[in-house]
Protein backbone atom coordinates (compact mmCIF):
# COMPACT_ATOMS: atom_id res chain seq x y z
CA UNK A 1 19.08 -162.33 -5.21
CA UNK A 2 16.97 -162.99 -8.34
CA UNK A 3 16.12 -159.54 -8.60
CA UNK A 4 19.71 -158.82 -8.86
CA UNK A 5 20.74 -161.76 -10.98
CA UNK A 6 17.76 -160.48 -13.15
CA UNK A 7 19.11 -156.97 -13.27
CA UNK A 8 22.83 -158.36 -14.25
CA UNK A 9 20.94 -160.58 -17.14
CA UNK A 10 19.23 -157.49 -18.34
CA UNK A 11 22.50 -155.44 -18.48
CA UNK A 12 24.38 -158.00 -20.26
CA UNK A 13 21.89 -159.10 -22.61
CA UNK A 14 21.65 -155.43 -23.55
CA UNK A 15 24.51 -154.81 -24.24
CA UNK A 16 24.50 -157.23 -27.22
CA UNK A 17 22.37 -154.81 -28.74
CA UNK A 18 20.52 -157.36 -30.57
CA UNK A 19 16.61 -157.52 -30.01
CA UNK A 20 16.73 -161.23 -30.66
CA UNK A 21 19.17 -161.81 -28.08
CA UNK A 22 16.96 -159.50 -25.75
CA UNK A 23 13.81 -161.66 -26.03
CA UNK A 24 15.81 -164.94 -26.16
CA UNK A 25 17.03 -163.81 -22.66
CA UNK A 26 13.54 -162.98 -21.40
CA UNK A 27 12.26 -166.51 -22.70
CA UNK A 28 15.22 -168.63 -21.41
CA UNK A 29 14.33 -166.89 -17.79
CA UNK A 30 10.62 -167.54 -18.17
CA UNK A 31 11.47 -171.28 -19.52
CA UNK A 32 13.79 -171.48 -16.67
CA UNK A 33 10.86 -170.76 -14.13
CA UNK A 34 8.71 -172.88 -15.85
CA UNK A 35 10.77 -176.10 -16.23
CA UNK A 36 11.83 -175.63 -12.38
CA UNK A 37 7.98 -175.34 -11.27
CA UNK A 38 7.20 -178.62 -13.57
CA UNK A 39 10.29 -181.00 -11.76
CA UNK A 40 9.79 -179.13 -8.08
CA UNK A 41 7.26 -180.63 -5.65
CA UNK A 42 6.24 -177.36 -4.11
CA UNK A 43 4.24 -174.59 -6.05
CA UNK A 44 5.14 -172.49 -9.06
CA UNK A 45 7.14 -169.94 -8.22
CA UNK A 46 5.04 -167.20 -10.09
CA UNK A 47 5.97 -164.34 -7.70
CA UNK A 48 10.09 -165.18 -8.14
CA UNK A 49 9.39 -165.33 -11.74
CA UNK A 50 7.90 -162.02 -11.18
CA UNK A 51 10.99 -160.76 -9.32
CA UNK A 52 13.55 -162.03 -12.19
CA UNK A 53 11.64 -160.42 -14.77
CA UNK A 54 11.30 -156.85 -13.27
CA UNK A 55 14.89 -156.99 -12.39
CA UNK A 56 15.49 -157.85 -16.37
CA UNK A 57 13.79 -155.29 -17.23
CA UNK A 58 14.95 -152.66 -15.13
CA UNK A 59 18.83 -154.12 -16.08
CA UNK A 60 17.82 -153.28 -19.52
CA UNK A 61 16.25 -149.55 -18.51
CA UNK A 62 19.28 -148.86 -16.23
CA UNK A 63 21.54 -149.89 -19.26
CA UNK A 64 19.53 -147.29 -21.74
CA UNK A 65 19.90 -144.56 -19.31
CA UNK A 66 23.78 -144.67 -19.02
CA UNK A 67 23.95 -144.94 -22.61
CA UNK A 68 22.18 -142.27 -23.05
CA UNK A 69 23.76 -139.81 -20.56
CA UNK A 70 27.47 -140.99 -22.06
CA UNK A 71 25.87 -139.81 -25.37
CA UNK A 72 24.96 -137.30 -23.97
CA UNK A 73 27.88 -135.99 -22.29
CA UNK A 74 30.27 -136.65 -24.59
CA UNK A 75 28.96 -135.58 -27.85
């Protein structure tokens, strides 16, 4: 599930088109992770952090390869 919710974040967020709203995304996740491991009484969860961010960034590689076929194909 976070490696789908990560995927959704990266499509959206790239289709701002903005770089700052890119990296904001990617630092809200990581600062997300980070504020949950501080106030939970388990362990960090390093490897879920892991998952959310290679789902980002394959959202935001998934997004640049349909743009780039409808350019593509319609031009």
């Amino acid at each position: 599930m976070l490696f789908v919710t990560g995927a959704l974040l990266g499509i959206c967020a790239g289709l701002l088109r903005s770089a700052f709203s890119i990296a904001l995304v990617a630092a809200l996740i990581v600062f997300a992770f980070l504020l949950a491991g501080a106030l939970s009484t388990g362990g960090w969860p390093l490897g879920k952090l892991a998952y959310a961010l290679f789902g980002y960034n394959l959202g935001l590689l998934h997004l640049l390869g349909v743009l780039l076929l409808a350019r593509r194909r319609y031009t």
